[in-house]
Protein backbone atom coordinates (compact mmCIF):
# COMPACT_ATOMS: atom_id res chain seq x y z
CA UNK A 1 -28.04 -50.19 58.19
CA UNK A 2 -27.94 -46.88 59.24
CA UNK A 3 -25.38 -45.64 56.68
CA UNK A 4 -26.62 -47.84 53.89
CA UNK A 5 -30.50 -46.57 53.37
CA UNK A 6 -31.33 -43.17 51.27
CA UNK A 7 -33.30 -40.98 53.20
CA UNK A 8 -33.78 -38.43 50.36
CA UNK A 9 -35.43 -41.35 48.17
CA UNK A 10 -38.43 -41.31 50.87
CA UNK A 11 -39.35 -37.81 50.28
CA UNK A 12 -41.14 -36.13 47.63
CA UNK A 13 -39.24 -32.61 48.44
CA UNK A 14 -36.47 -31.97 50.96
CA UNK A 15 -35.65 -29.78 53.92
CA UNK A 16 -37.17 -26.47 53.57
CA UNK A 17 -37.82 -26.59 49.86
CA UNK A 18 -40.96 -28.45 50.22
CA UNK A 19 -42.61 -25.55 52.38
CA UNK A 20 -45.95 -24.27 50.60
CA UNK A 21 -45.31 -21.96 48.28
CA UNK A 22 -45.31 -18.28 49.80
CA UNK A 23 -48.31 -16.81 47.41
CA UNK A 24 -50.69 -19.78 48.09
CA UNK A 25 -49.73 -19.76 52.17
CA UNK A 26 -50.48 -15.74 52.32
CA UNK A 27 -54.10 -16.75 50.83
CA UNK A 28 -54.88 -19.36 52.84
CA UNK A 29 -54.17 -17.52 56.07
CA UNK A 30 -55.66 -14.35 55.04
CA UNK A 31 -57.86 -12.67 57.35
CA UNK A 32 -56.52 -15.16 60.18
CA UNK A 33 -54.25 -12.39 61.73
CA UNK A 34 -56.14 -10.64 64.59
CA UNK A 35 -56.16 -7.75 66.88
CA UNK A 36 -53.92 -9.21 69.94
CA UNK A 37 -55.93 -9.88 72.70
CA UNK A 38 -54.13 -8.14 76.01
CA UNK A 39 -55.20 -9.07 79.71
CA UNK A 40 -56.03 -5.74 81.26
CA UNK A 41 -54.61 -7.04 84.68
CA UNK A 42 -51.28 -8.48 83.42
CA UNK A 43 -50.44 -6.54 80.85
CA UNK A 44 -49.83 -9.66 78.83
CA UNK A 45 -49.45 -9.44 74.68
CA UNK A 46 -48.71 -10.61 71.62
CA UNK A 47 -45.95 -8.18 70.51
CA UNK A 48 -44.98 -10.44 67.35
CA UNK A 49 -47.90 -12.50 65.59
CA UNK A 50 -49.20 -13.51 61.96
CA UNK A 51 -49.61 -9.90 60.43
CA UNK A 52 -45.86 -9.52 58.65
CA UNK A 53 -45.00 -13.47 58.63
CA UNK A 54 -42.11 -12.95 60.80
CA UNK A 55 -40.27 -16.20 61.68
CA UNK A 56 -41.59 -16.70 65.53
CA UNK A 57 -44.40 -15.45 68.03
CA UNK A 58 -43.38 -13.26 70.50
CA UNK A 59 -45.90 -12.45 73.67
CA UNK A 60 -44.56 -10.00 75.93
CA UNK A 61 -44.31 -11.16 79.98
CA UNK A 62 -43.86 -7.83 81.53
CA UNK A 63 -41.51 -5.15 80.93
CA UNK A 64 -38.82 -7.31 80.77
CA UNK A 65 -39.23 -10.65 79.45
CA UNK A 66 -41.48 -11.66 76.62
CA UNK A 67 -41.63 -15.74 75.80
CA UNK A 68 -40.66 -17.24 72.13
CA UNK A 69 -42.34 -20.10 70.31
CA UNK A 70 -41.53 -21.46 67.29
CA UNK A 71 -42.35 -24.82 65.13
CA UNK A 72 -40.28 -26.34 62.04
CA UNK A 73 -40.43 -29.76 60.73
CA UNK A 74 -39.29 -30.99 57.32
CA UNK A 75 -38.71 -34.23 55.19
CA UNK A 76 -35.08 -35.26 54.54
CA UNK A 77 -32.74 -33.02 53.45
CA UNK A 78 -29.79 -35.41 53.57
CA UNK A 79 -29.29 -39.17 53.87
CA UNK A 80 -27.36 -39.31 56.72
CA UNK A 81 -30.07 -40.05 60.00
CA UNK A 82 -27.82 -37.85 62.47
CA UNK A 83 -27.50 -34.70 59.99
CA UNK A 84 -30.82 -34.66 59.31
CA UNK A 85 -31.67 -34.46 62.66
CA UNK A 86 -29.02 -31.99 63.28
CA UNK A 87 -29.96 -29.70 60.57
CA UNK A 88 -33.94 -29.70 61.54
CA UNK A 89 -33.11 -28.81 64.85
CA UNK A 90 -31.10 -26.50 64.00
CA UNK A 91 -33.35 -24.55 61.43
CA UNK A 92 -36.25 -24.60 63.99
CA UNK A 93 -33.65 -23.41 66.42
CA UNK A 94 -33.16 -20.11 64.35
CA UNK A 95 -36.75 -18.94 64.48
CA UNK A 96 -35.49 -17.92 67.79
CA UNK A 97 -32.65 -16.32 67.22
CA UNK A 98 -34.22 -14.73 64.40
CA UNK A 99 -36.31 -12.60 66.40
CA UNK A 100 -33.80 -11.93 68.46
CA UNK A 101 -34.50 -14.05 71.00
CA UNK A 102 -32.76 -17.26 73.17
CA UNK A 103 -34.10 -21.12 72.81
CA UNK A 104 -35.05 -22.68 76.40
CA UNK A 105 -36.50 -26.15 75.22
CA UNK A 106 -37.67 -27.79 72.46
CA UNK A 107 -39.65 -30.99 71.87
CA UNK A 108 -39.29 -33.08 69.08
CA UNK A 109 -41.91 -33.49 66.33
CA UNK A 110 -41.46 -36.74 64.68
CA UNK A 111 -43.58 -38.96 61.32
CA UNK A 112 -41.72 -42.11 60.68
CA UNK A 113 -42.79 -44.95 58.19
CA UNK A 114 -42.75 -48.16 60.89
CA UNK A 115 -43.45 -50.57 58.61
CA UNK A 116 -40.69 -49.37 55.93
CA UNK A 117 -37.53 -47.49 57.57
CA UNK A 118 -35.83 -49.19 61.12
CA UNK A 119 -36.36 -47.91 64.13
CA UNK A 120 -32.99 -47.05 64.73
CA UNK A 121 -32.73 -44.32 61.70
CA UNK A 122 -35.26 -42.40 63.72
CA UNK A 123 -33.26 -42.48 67.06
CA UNK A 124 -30.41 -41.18 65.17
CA UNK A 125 -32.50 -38.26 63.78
CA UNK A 126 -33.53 -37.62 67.45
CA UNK A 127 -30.07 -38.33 68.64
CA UNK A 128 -28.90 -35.37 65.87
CA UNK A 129 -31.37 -33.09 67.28
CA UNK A 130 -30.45 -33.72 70.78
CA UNK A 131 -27.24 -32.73 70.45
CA UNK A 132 -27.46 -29.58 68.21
CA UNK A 133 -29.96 -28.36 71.41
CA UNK A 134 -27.63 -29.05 73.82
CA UNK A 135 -24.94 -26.98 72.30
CA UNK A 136 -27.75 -24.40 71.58
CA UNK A 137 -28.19 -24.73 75.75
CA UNK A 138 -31.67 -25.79 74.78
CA UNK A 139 -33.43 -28.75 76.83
CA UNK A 140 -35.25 -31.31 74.67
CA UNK A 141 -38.15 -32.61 76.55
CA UNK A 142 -39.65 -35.66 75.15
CA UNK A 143 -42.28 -34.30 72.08
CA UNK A 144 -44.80 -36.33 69.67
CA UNK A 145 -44.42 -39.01 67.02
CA UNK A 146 -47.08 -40.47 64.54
CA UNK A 147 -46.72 -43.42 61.90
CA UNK A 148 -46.63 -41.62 58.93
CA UNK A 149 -45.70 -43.19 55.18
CA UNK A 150 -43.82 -40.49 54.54
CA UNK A 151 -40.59 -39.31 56.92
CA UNK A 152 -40.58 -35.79 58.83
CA UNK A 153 -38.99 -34.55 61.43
CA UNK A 154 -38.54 -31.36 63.46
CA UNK A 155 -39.16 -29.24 66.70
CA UNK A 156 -41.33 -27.08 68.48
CA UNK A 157 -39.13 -24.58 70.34
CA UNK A 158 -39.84 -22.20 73.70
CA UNK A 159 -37.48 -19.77 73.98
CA UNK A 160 -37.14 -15.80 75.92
CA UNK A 161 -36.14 -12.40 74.80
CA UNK A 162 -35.85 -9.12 75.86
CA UNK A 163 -39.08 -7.15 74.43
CA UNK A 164 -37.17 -3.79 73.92
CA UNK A 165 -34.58 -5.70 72.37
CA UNK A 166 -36.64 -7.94 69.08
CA UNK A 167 -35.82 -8.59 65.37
CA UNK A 168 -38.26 -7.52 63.31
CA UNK A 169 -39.41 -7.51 60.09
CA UNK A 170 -41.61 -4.49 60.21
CA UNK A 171 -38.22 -2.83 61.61
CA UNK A 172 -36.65 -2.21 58.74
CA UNK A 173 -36.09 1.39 57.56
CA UNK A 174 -34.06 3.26 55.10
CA UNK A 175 -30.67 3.91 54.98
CA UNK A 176 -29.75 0.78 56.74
CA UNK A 177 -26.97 -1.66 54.91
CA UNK A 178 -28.08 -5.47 54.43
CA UNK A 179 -26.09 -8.28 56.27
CA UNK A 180 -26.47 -11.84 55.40
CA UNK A 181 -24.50 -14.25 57.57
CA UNK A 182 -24.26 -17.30 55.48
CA UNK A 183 -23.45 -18.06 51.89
CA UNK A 184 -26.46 -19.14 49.70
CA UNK A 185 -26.64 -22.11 47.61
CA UNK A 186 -27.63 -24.75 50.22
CA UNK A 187 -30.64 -25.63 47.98
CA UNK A 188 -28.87 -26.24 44.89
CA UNK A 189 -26.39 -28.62 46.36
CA UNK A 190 -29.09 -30.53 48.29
CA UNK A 191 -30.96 -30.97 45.06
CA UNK A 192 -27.62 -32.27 43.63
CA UNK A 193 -27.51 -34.78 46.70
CA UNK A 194 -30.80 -35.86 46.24
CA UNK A 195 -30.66 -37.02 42.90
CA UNK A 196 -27.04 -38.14 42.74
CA UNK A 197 -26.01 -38.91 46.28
CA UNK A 198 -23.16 -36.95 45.91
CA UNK A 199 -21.87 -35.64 49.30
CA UNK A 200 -21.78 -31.51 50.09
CA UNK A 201 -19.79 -31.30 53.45
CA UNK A 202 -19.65 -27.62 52.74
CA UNK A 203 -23.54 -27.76 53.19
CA UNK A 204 -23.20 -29.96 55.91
CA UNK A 205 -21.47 -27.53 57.47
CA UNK A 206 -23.60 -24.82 56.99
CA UNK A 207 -26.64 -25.93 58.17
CA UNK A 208 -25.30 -26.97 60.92
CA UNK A 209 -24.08 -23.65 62.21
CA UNK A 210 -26.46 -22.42 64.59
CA UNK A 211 -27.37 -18.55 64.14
CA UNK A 212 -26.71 -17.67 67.77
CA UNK A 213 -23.62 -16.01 67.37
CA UNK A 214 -24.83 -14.17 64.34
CA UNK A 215 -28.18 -13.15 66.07
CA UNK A 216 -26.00 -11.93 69.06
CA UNK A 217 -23.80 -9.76 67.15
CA UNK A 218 -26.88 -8.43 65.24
CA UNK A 219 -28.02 -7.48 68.64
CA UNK A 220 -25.06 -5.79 69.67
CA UNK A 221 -24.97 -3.53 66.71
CA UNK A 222 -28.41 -2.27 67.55
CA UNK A 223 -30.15 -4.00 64.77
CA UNK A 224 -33.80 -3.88 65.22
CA UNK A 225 -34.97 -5.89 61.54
CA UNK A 226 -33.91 -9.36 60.56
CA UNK A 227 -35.00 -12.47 59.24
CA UNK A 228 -33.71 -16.19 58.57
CA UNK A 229 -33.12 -17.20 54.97
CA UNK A 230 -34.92 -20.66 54.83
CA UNK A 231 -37.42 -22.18 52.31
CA UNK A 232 -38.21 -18.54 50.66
CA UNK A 233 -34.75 -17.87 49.40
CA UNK A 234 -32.77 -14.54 49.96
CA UNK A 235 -35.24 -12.52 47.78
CA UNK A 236 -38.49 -14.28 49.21
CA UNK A 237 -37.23 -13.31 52.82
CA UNK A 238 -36.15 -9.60 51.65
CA UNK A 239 -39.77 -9.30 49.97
CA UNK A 240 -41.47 -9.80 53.27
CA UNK A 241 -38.90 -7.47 55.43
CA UNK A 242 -39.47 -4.59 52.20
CA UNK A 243 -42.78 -4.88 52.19
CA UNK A 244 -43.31 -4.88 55.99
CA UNK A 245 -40.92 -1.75 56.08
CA UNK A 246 -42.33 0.11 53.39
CA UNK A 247 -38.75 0.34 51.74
CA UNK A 248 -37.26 -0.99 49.01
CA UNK A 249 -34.20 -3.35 49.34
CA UNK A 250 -30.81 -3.18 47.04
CA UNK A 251 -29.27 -6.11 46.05
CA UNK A 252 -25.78 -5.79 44.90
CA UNK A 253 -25.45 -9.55 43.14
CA UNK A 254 -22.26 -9.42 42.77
CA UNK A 255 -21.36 -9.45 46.97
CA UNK A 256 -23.56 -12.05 47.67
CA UNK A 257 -21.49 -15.44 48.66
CA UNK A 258 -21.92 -19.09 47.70
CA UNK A 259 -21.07 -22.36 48.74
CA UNK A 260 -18.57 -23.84 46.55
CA UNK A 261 -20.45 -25.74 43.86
CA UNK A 262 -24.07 -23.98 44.06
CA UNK A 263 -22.97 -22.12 40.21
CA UNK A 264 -22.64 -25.52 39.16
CA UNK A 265 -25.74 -27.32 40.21
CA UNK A 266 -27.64 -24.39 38.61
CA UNK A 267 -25.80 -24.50 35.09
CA UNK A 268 -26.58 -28.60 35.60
CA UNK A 269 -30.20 -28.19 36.40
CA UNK A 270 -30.28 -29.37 40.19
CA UNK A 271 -33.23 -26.43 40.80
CA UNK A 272 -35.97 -27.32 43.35
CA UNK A 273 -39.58 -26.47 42.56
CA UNK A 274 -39.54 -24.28 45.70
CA UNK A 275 -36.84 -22.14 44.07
CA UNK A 276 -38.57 -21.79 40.95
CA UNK A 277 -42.15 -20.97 42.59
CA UNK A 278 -39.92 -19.00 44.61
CA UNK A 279 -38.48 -16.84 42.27
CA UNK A 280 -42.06 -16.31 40.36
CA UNK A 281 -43.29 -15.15 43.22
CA UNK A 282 -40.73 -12.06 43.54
CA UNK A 283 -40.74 -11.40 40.45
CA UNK A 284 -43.99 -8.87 39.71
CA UNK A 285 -42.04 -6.89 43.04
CA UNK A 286 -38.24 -7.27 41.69
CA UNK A 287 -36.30 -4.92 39.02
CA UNK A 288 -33.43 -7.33 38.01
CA UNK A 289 -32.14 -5.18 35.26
CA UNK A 290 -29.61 -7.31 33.48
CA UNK A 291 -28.96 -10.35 35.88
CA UNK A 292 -29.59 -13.51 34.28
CA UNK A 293 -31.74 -16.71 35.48
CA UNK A 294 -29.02 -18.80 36.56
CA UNK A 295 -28.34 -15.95 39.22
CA UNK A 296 -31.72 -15.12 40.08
CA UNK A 297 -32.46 -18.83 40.73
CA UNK A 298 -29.25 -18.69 43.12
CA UNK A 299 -30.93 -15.58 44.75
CA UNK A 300 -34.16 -17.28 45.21
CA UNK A 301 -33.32 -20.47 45.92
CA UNK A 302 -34.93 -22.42 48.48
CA UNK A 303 -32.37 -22.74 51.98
CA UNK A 304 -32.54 -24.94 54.51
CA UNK A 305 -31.20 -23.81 57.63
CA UNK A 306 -29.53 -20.34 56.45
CA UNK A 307 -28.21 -17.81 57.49
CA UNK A 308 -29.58 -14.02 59.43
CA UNK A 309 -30.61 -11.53 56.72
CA UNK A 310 -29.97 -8.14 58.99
CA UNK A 311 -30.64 -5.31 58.52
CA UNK A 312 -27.25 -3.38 59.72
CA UNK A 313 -23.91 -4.48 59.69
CA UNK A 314 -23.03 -7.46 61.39
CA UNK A 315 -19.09 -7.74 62.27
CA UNK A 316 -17.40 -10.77 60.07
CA UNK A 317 -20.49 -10.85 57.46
CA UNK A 318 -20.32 -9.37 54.13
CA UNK A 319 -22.78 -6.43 53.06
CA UNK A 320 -25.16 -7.50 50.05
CA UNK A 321 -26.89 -4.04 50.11
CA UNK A 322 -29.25 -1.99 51.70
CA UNK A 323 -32.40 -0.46 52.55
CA UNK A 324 -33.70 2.62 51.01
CA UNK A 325 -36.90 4.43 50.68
CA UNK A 326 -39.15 3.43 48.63
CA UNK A 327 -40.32 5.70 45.65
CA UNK A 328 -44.43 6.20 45.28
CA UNK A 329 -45.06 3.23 42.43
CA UNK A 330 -41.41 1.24 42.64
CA UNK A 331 -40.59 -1.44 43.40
CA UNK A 332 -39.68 -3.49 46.28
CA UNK A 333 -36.64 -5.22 45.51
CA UNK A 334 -33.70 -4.07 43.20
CA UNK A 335 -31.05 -6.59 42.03
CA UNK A 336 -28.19 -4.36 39.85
């Protein structure tokens, strides 16, 4: 049972390409982002919070600790129960280490269609996300389920940083290369799976990865500006770091990687909506000179579970680009 039922077939989008597009979410919270309220005995505050969209709140402790949270749910991505799971939990698990902080627990947000889809599927999508926590060193503490006709599932994650020590979008400055820590194309392929069924271990793989290690050696280097590469694309994500930095960000299209077959599910049409909207959304704020669509599709296309985009070099991931200062009128993302 649980190997022979399509998950993808109960979904209208999958995995992080079903977000809400990035224009129409900016309007509907505008003017939601307020001055942070601080206790004047504890010295409590928000130090990270709606204004720049960056990937997780961050409220500052004391001098030393400030506390992470996070949320990320999604519909199927894959049709294997246990991956799913493993992949959600692992993309909600990177809005932590995005910001440069470290997951402490998590509890699991679960909709499951009772009357359609066993039981069992949904404990191994919990079982998945259990044990991508526990090798994150994250506890998983019970969470909240509803009947819902259509199946979603994700986590709500608590996690701790150091406050002089954050990722930020609103960080980045000129002169500072571009690291991006996994290849692109996870969209494309899951789009291939969806409507074919065709297995991607390559993806698999991928998403899997936490970005703990990455987010460390980010850290190390004295990075102070990153961002996960999830539902946005590359060039969504790099739109919100440039703008928030005031810079404008260089793309050099030719050293950004792939997974094996994403060139291929974009010359055979297995492109999301997300990537399209995507990609019209950058596009009023992009020079792309002479790249084609088939390559800016790949550079917006919609991840799920991607890598660090980092400003600074991170050791063992290739540089895409970099950051430089933004002339009066240009724009905020090159592609050459």
């Amino acid at each position: 049972m649980v190997t022979s039922v399509r998950l993808t077939r109960y979904a209208h989008g999958g995995g992080c390409a079903c977000k809400i597009p990035p224009g129409e979410l900016e309007s509907m919270v505008a003017g939601l982002a307020v001055a942070p309220l601080r206790g004047a005995a504890t010295g409590h505050g928000l130090l990270i919070g709606l204004e720049d969209g960056d990937d997780a709140a961050v409220l500052s402790l004391d001098g030393d600790r400030a506390v992470v949270s996070t949320v990320d749910f999604f519909t199927p991505v894959v049709d294997d129960p246990y991956d799913w799971g493993r992949i959600a939990a692992a993309n909600a698990l990177s809005d932590v280490y995005a910001v440069g902080g470290r997951p402490l627990m998590a509890v699991n947000l679960l909709g499951w269609p009772r009357d359609t889809l066993p039981m069992e599927l949904a404990r191994e999508v919990l079982r998945g996300g259990h044990d991508v926590a526990a090798r994150a060193g994250c506890h998983v503490a019970g969470g909240h389920s509803i009947d819902d006709p259509e199946p979603k599932y994700g986590m709500a994650v608590t996690g701790i940083a150091d406050p002089a020590r954050l990722l930020r979008l609103d960080a980045a400055r000129p002169g500072t290369p571009l690291s991006l820590t996994k290849p692109l194309g996870i969209g494309v392929l899951n789009t291939r799976h969806k409507a074919t069924g065709e297995l991607f271990p390559q993806a698999i793989a991928a998403m899997t990865t936490l970005n703990a290690d990455a987010a460390q050696l980010a850290l190390e280097a004295g990075a102070q500006a990153a961002t996960d590469v999830t539902g946005f694309g590359l060039l969504g994500h790099l739109y919100k770091m440039a703008r928030a930095g005031g810079v404008t960000a260089v793309v050099d299209a030719a050293a950004v990687p792939y997974l094996d077959g994403a060139r291929e599910a974009v010359r055979d049409g297995f492109v999301s909506g997300g990537t399209r909207r995507n990609l019209a959304w950058v596009t009023p704020h992009t020079d792309f000179g002479r790249i084609a669509e088939p390559e800016r599709l790949l550079l917006a296309d919609a991840q799920t579970s991607g890598g660090l985009l980092v400003a600074g070099e991170v050791p063992g991931a290739p540089v895409i680009g970099e950051l430089v200062a933004r002339p009066a009128g240009g724009p905020a993302l090159v592609v050459r």
